[in-house]
Protein backbone atom coordinates (compact mmCIF):
# COMPACT_ATOMS: atom_id res chain seq x y z
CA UNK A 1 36.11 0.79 -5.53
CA UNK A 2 33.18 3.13 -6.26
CA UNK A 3 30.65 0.75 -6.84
CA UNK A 4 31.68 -1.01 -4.19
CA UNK A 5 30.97 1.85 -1.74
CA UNK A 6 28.05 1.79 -3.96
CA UNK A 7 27.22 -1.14 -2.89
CA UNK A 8 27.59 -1.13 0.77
CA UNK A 9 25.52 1.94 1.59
CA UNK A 10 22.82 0.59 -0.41
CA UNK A 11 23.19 -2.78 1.95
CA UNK A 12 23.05 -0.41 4.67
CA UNK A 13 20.52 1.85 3.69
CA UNK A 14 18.42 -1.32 3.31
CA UNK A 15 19.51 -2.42 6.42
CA UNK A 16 17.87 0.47 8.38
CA UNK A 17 14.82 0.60 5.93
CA UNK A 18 13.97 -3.12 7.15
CA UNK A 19 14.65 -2.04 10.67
CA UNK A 20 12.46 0.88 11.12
CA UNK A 21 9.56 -0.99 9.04
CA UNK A 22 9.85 -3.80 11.43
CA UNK A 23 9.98 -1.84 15.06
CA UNK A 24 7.61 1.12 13.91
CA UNK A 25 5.64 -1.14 11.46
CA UNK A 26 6.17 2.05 8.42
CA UNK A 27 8.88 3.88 7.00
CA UNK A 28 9.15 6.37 4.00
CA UNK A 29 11.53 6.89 1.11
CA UNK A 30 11.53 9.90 -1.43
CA UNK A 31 13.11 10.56 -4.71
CA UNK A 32 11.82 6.82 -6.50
CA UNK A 33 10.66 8.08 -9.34
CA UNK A 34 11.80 10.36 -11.56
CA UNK A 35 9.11 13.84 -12.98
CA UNK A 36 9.08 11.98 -16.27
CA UNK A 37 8.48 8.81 -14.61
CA UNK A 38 5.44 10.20 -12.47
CA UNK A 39 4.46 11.82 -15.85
CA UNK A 40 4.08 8.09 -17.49
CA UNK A 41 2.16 6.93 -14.70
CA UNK A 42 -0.51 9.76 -15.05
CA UNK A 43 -0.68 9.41 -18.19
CA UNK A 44 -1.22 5.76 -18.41
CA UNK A 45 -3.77 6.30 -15.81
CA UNK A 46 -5.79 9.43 -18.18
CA UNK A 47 -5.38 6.77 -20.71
CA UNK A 48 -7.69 4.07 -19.05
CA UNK A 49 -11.29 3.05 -20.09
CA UNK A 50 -13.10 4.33 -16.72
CA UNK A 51 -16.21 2.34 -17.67
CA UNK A 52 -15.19 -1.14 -15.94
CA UNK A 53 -16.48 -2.17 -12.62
CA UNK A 54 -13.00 -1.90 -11.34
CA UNK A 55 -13.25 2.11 -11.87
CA UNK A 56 -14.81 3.95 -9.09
CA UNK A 57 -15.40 7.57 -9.77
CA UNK A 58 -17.91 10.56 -9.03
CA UNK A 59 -17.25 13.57 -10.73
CA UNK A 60 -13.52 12.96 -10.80
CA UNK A 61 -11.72 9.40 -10.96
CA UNK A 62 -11.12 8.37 -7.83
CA UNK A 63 -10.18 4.85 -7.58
CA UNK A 64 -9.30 1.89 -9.52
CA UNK A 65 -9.27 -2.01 -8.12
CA UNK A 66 -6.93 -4.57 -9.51
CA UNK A 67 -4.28 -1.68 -10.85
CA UNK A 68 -1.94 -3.65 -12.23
CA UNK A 69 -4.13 -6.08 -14.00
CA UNK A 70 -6.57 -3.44 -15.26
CA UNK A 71 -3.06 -1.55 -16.67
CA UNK A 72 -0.72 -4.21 -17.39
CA UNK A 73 1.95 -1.72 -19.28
CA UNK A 74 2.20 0.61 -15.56
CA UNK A 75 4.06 -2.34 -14.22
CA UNK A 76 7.21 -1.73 -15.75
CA UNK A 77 7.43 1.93 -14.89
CA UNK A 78 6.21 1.10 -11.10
CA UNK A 79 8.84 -1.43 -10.62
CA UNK A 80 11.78 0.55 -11.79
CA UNK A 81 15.45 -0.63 -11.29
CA UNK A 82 15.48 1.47 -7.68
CA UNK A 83 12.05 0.31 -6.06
CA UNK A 84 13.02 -3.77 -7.06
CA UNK A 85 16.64 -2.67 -5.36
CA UNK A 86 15.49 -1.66 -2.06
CA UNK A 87 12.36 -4.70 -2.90
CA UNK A 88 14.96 -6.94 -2.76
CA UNK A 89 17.47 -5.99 -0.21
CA UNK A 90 14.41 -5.48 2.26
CA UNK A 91 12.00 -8.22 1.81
CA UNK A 92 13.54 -10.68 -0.45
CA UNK A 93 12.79 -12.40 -3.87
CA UNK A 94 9.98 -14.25 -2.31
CA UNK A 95 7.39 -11.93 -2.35
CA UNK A 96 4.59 -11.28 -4.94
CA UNK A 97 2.25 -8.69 -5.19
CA UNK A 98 -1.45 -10.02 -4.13
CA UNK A 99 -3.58 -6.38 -4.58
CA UNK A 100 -3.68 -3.47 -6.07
CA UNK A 101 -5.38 -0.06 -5.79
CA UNK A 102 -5.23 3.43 -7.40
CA UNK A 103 -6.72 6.20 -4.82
CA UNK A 104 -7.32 9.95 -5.76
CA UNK A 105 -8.30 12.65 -3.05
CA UNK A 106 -9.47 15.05 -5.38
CA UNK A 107 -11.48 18.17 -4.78
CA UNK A 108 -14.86 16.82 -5.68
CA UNK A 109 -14.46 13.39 -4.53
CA UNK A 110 -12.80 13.72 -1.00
CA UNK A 111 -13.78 11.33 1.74
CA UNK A 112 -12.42 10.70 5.72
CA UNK A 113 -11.08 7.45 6.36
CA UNK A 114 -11.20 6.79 10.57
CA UNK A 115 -8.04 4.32 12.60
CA UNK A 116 -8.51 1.12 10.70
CA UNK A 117 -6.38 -1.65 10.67
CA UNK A 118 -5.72 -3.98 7.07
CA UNK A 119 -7.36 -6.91 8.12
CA UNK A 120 -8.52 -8.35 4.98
CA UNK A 121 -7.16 -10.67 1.81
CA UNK A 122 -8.30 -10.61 -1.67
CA UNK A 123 -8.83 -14.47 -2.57
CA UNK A 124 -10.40 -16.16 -5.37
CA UNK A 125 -13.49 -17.89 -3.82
CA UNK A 126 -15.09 -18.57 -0.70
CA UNK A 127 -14.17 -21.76 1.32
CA UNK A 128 -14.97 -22.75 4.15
CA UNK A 129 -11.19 -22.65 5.85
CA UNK A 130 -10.36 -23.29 9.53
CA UNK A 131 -9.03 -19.64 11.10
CA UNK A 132 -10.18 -17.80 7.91
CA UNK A 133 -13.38 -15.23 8.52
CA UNK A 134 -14.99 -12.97 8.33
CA UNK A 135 -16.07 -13.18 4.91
CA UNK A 136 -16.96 -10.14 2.81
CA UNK A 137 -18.21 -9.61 -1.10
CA UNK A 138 -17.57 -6.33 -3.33
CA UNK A 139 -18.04 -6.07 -6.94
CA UNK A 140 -17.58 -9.64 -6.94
CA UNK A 141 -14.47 -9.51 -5.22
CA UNK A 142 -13.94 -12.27 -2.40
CA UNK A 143 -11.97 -10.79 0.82
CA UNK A 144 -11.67 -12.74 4.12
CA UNK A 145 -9.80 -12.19 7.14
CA UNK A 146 -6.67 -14.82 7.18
CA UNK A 147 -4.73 -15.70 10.10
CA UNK A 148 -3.06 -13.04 12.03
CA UNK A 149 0.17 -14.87 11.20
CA UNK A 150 -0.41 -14.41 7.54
CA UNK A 151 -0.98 -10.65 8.04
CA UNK A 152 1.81 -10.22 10.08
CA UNK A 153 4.37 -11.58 6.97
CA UNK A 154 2.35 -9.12 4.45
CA UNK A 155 3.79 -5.29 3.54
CA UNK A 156 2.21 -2.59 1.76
CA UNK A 157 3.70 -0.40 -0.59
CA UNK A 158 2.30 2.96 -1.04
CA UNK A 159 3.65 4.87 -4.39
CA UNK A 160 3.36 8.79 -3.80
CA UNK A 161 2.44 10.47 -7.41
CA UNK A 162 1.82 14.33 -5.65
CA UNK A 163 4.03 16.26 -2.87
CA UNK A 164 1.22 14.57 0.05
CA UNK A 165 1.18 16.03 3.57
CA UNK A 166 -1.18 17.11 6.16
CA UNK A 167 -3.39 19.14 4.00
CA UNK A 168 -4.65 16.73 1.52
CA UNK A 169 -5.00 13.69 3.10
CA UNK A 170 -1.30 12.11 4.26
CA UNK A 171 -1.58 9.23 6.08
CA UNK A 172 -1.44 8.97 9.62
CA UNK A 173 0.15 5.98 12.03
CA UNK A 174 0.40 4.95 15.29
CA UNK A 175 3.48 3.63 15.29
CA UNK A 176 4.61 0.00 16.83
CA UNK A 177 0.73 -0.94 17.02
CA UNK A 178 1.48 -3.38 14.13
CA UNK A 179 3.18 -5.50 16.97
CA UNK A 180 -0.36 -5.09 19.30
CA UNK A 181 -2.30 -7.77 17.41
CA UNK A 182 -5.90 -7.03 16.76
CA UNK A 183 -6.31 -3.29 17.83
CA UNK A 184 -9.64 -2.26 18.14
CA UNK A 185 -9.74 1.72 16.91
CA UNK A 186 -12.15 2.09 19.68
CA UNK A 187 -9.55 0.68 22.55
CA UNK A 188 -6.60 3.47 21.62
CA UNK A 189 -5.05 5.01 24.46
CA UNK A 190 -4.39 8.62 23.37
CA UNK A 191 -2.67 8.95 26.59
CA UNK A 192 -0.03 6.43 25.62
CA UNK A 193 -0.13 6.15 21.69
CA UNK A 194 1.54 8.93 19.40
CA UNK A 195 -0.14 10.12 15.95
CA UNK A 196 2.40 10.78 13.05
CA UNK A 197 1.58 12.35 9.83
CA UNK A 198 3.28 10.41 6.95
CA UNK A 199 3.98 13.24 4.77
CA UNK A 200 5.39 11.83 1.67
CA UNK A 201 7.12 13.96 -1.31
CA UNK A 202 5.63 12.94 -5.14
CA UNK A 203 7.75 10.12 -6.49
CA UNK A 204 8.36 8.71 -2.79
CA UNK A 205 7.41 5.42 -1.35
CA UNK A 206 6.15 4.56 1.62
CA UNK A 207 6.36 1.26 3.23
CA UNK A 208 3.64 -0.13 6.16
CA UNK A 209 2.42 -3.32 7.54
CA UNK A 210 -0.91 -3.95 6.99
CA UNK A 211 -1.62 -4.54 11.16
CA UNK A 212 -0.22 -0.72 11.79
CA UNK A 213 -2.96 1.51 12.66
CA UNK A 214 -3.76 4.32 9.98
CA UNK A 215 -6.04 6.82 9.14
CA UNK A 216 -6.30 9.59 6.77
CA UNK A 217 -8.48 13.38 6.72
CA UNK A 218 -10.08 14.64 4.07
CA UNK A 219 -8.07 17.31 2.20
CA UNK A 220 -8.57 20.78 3.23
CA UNK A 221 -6.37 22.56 0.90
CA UNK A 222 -7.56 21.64 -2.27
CA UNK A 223 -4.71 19.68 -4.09
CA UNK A 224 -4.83 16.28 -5.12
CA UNK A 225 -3.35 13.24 -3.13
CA UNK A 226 -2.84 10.36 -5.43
CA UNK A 227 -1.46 7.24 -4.24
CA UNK A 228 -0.87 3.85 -6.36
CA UNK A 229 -1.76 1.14 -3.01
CA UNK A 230 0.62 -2.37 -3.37
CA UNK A 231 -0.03 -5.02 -1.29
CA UNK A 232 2.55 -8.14 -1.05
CA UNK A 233 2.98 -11.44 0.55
CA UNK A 234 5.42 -14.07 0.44
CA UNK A 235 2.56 -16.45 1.79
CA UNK A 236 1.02 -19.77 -0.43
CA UNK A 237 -2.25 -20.32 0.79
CA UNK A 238 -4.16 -23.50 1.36
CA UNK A 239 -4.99 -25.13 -2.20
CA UNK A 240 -8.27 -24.66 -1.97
CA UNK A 241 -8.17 -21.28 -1.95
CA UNK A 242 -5.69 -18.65 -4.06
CA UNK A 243 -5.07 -15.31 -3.94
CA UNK A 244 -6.99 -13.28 -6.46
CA UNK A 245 -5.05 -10.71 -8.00
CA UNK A 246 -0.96 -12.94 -7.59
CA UNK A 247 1.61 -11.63 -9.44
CA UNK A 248 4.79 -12.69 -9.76
């Protein structure tokens, strides 16, 4: 009988998680990963030979591209038994991870980041694909702008590894202007749109869609914010073109 109550708040729980991600396009969730979890993380992280064009760093480390294939052994610490739960009973067994990103806001490498949306798609090539451009090349990485249909399908999962709030750089949404299409930063209505701060304990998740408007300030009070960045999709693309960084 226990597990079975158990079982039904976590439906629920999920429930409401899938419901606020869909009408506000974001939602958070704390208490995902354990200290000694975080601990693993950071210390897989330390580990890593920097010296790879994925690295990006100035004085400090400050971001790593294709995470989970640059770290393979993270993967199974990341996706713990509680993240695939709520994984699951959210989105499905469909979905697959298409990017990944490590970002650190430390002291010496801090940096503003104005209203953006996620337009983009890491792919493996450039093809020339009816409803697919822009096209865009970094470090030999292909990114294009997809269909809006194919955005609107994709989630992001952001993996909290310090206490992050307004101070060192939390996030901040507009919410529901996932559902707007193609928002312009320069077209917001301040009059009509509300700013939240996304402040996010360490081992919490947050989830977002990659259309919702979001911004983040550089951090003022000197502690680090650092952030593991998923991307997912439950979206096959044409043959000609794949998605660079798939995992299943």
């Amino acid at each position: 009988m226990k597990d079975e109550r158990s079982n039904s708040s976590v439906k629920k729980a999920n429930v409401l998680l899938k419901q606020e991600i869909d009408e506000f396009g974001f939602s958070m969730v704390n208490n995902i990963y354990t200290e000694e979890e975080i601990k693993q993380i950071l210390t897989v992280i330390e580990a890593a030979n920097s010296d790879k064009a994925t690295f990006r760093k100035s004085e400090d480390l400050f971001a790593i591209r294709q995470f989970l294939r640059e770290l393979p052994e993270i993967r199974a610490i990341i996706f713990n038994d509680k993240l695939k739960q709520i994984l699951n009973g959210v989105f499905g067994d469909r979905y697959f991870v298409v990017k990944s990103i490590y970002f650190d806001k430390p002291e010496k490498s801090n940096w503003y980041v104005a209203y953006h949306q996620d337009l983009t798609i890491s792919v493996d090539q450039k093809v020339t694909l009816e409803g697919f451009g822009p096209w865009t090349v970094k470090q030999n990485q292909f990114a294009v702008q997809p269909p809006i249909d194919i955005l609107e399908r994709n989630f992001t999962l952001r993996v909290h590894l310090d206490d992050t709030n307004g101070g060192n750089g939390a996030l901040k949404v507009i919410p529901i202007s996932h559902l707007k299409g193609i928002y312009r930063p320069e077209t917001i209505n301040w009059e009509r749109e509300q700013e939240v701060v996304c402040e996010v304990g360490k081992g919490g998740v947050m989830f977002m869609k990659p259309l919702l408007l979001h911004s983040s300030s550089r951090t003022t009070n000197g502690q680090k914010r650092r952030v593991i960045h998923i991307e997912f999709s439950d979206v096959e693309l044409p043959n000609s073109l794949q998605w660079s960084e798939r995992l299943n």
